[in-house]
N, C-alpha and C. Protein backbone atom coordinates (compact mmCIF):
# COMPACT_ATOMS: atom_id res chain seq x y z
N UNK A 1 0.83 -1.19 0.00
CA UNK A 1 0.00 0.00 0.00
C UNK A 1 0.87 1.25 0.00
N UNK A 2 1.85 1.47 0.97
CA UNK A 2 2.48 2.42 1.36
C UNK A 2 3.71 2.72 -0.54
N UNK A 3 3.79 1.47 -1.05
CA UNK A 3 4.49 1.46 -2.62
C UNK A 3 3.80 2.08 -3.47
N UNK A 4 2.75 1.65 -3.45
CA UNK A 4 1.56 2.62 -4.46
C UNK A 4 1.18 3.93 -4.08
N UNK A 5 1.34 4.60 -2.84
CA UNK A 5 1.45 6.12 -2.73
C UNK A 5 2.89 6.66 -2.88
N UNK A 6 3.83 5.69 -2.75
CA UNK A 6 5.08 6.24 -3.22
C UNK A 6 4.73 6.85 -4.43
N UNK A 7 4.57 5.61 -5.95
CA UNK A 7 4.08 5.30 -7.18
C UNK A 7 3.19 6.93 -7.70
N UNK A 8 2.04 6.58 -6.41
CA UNK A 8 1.08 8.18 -6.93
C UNK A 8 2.26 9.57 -6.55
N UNK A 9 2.31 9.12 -5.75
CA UNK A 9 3.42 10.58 -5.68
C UNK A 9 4.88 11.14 -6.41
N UNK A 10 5.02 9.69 -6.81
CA UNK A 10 6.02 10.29 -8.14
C UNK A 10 5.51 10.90 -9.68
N UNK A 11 4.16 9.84 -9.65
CA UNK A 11 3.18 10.49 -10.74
C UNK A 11 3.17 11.96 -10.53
N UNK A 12 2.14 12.18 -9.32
CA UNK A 12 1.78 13.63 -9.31
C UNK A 12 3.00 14.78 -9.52
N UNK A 13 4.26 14.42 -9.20
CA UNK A 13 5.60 15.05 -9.08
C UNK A 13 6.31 15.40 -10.25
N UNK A 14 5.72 14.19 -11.28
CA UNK A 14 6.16 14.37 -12.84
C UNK A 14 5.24 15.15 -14.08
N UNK A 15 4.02 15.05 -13.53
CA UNK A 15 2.91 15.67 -14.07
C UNK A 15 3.26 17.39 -13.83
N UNK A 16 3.49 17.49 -12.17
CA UNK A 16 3.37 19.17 -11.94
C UNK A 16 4.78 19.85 -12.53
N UNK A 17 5.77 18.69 -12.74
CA UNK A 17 7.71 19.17 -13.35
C UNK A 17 6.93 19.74 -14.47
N UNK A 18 5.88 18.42 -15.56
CA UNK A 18 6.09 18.76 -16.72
C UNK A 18 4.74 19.91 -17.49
N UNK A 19 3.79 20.09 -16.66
CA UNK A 19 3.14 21.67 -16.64
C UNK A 19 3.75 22.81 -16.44
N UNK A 20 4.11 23.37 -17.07
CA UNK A 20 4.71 25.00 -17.36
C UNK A 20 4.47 26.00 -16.53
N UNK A 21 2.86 25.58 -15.83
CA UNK A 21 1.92 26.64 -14.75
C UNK A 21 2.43 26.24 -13.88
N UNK A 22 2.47 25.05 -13.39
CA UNK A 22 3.18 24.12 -12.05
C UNK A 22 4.49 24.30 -11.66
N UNK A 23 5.45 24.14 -12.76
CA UNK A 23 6.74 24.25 -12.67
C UNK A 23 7.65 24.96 -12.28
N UNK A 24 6.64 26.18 -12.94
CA UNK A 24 6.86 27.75 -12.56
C UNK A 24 7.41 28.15 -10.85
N UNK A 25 6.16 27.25 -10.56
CA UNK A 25 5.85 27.28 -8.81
C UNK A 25 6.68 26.44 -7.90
N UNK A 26 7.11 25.63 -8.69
CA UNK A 26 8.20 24.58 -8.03
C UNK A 26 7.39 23.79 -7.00
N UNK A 27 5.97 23.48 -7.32
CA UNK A 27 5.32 22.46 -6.93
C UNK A 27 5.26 20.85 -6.92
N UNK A 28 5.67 20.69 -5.93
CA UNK A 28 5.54 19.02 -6.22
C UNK A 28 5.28 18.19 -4.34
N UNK A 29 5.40 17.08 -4.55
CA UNK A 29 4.78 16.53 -3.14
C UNK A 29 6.15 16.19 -2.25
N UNK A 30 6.43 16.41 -1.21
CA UNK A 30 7.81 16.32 -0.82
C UNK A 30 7.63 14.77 -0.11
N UNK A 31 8.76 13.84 -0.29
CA UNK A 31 8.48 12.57 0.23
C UNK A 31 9.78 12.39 1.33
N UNK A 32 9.50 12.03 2.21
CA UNK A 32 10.36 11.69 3.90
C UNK A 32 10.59 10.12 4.16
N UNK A 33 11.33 9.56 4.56
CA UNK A 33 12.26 8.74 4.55
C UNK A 33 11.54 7.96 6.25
N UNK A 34 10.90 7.06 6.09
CA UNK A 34 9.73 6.46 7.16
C UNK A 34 9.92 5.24 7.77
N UNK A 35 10.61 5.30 9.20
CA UNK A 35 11.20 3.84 10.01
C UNK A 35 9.88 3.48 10.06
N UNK A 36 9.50 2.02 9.54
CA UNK A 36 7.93 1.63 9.89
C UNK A 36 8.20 0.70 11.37
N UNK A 37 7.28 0.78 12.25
CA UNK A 37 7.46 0.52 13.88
C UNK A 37 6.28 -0.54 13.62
N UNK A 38 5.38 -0.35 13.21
CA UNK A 38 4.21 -1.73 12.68
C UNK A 38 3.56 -1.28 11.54
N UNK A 39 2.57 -2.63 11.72
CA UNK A 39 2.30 -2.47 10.15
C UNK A 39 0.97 -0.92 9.76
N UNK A 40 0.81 -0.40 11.06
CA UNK A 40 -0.21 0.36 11.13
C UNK A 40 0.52 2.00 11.71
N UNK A 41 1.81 1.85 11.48
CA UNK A 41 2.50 3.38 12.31
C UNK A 41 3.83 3.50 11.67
N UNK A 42 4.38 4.42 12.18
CA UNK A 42 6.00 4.10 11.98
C UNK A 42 6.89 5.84 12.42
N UNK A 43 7.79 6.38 12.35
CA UNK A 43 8.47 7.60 12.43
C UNK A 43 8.92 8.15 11.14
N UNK A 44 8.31 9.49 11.41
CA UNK A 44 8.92 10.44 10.29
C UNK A 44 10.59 10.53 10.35
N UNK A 45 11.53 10.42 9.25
CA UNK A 45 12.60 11.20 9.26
C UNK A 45 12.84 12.61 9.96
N UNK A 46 14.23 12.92 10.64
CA UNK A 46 14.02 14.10 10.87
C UNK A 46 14.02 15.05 9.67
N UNK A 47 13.18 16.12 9.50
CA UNK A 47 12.80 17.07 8.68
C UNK A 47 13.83 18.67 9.09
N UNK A 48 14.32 18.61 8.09
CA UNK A 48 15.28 20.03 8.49
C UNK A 48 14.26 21.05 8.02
N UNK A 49 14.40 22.60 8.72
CA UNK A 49 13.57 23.67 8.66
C UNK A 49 12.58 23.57 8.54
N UNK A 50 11.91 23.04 9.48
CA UNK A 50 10.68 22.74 9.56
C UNK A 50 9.80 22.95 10.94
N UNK A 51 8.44 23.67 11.29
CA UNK A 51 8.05 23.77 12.49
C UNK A 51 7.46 22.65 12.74
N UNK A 52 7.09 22.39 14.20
CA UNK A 52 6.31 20.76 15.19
C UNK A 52 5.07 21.26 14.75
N UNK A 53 3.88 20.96 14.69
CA UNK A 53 2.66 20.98 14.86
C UNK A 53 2.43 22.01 16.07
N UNK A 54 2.75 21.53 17.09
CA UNK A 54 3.40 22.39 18.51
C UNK A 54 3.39 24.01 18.56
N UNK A 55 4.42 23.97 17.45
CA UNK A 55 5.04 25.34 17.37
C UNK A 55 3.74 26.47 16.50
N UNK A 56 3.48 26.24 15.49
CA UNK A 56 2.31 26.66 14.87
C UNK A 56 0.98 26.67 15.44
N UNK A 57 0.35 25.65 15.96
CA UNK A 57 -0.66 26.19 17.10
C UNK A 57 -0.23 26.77 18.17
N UNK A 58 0.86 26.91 18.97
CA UNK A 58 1.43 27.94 19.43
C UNK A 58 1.52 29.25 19.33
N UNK A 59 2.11 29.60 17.91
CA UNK A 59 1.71 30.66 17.29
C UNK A 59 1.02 31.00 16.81
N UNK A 60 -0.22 30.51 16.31
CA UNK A 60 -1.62 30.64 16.12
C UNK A 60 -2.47 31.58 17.20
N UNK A 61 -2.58 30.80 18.18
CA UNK A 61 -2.95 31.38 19.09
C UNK A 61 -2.76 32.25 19.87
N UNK A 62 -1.13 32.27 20.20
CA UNK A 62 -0.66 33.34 20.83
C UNK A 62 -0.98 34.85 20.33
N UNK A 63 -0.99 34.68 18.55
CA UNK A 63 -1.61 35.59 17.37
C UNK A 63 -3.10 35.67 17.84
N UNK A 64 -3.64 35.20 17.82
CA UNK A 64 -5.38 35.43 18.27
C UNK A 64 -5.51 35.60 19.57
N UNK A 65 -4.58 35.70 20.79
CA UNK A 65 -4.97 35.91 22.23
C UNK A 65 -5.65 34.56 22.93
N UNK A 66 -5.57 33.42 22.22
CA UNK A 66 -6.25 32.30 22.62
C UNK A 66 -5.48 31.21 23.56
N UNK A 67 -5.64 30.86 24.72
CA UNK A 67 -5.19 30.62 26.13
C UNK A 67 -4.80 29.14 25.33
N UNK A 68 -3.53 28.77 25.63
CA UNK A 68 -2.82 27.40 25.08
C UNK A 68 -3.58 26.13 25.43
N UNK A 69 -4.43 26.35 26.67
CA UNK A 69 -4.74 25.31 27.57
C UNK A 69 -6.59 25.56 27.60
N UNK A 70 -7.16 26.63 26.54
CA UNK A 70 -8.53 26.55 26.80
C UNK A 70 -9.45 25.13 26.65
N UNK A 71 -9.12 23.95 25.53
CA UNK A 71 -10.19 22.98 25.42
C UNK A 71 -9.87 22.51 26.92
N UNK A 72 -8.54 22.00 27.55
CA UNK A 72 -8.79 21.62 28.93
C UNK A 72 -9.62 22.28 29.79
N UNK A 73 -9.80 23.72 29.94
CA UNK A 73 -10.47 24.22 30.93
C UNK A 73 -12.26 23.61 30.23
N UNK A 74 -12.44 24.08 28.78
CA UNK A 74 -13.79 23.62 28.77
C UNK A 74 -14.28 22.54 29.41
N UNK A 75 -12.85 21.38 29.33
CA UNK A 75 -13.76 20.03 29.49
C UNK A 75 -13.79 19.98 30.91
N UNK A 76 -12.87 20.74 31.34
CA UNK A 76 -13.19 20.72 33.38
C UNK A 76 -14.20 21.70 33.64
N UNK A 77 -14.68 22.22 32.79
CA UNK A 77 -15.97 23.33 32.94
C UNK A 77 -17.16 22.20 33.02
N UNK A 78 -17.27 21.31 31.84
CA UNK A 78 -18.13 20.59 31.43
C UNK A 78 -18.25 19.39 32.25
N UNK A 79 -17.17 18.86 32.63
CA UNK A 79 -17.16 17.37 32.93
C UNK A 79 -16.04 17.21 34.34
N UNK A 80 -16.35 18.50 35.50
CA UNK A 80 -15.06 18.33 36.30
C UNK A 80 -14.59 17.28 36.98
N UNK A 81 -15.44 16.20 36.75
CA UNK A 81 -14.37 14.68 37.51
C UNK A 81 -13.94 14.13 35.86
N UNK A 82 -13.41 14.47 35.08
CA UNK A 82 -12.78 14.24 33.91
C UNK A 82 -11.39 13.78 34.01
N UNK A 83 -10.68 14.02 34.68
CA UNK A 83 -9.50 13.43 35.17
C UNK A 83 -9.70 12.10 35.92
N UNK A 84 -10.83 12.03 36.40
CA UNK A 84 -10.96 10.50 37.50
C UNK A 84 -11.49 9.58 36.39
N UNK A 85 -11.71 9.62 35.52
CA UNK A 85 -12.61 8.64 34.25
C UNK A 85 -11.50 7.76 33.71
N UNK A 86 -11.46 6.68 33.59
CA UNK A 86 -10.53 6.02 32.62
C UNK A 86 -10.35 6.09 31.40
N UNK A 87 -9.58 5.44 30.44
CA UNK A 87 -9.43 6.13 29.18
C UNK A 87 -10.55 5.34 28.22
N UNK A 88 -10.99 4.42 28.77
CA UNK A 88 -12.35 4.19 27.96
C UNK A 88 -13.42 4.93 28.19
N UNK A 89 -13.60 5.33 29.18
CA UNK A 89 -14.81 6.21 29.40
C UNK A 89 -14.37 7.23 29.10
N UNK A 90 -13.13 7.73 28.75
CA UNK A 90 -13.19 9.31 28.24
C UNK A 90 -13.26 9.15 26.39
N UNK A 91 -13.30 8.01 26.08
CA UNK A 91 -13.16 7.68 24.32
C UNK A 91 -15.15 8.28 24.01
């Protein structure tokens, strides 16, 4: 499975080289180098110049004034023995 999105992504990569509109833009799909850990997961390569997920909702918010930690407070607004629940009852 994971061969055949390689496959599509070299397609899509050769298609956008060989469009003139695309090319222009230096568009194409960037592909990362993937330790597989099972057959259902695995680790990204490290990625040079690049922000965490982390870092960008970080700065997202910090940009909008929006408290890092608000969905926690909702759900202790909503549900304050939410911490005592196990992790099936919080699914």
């Amino acid at each position: 499975q994971d061969e055949r999105v390689m496959q599509l992504f070299g397609l899509v990569n050769a298609l956008l080289a060989k469009d003139r509109r695309t090319n222009n833009h230096d568009l194409k799909i960037q592909r990362y180098a993937i330790a597989p850990l099972s057959h259902n997961a695995g680790v990204v390569g490290w990625v040079p110049h690049c922000d965490t997920l982390h870092i960008l909702i970080k700065e997202y918010r910090e940009a909008k004034k929006i408290m890092l930690n608000m969905e926690n407070r909702l759900m202790t607004k909503m549900a304050p023995d939410y911490d005592l629940l196990t992790v099936l009852q919080k699914a």
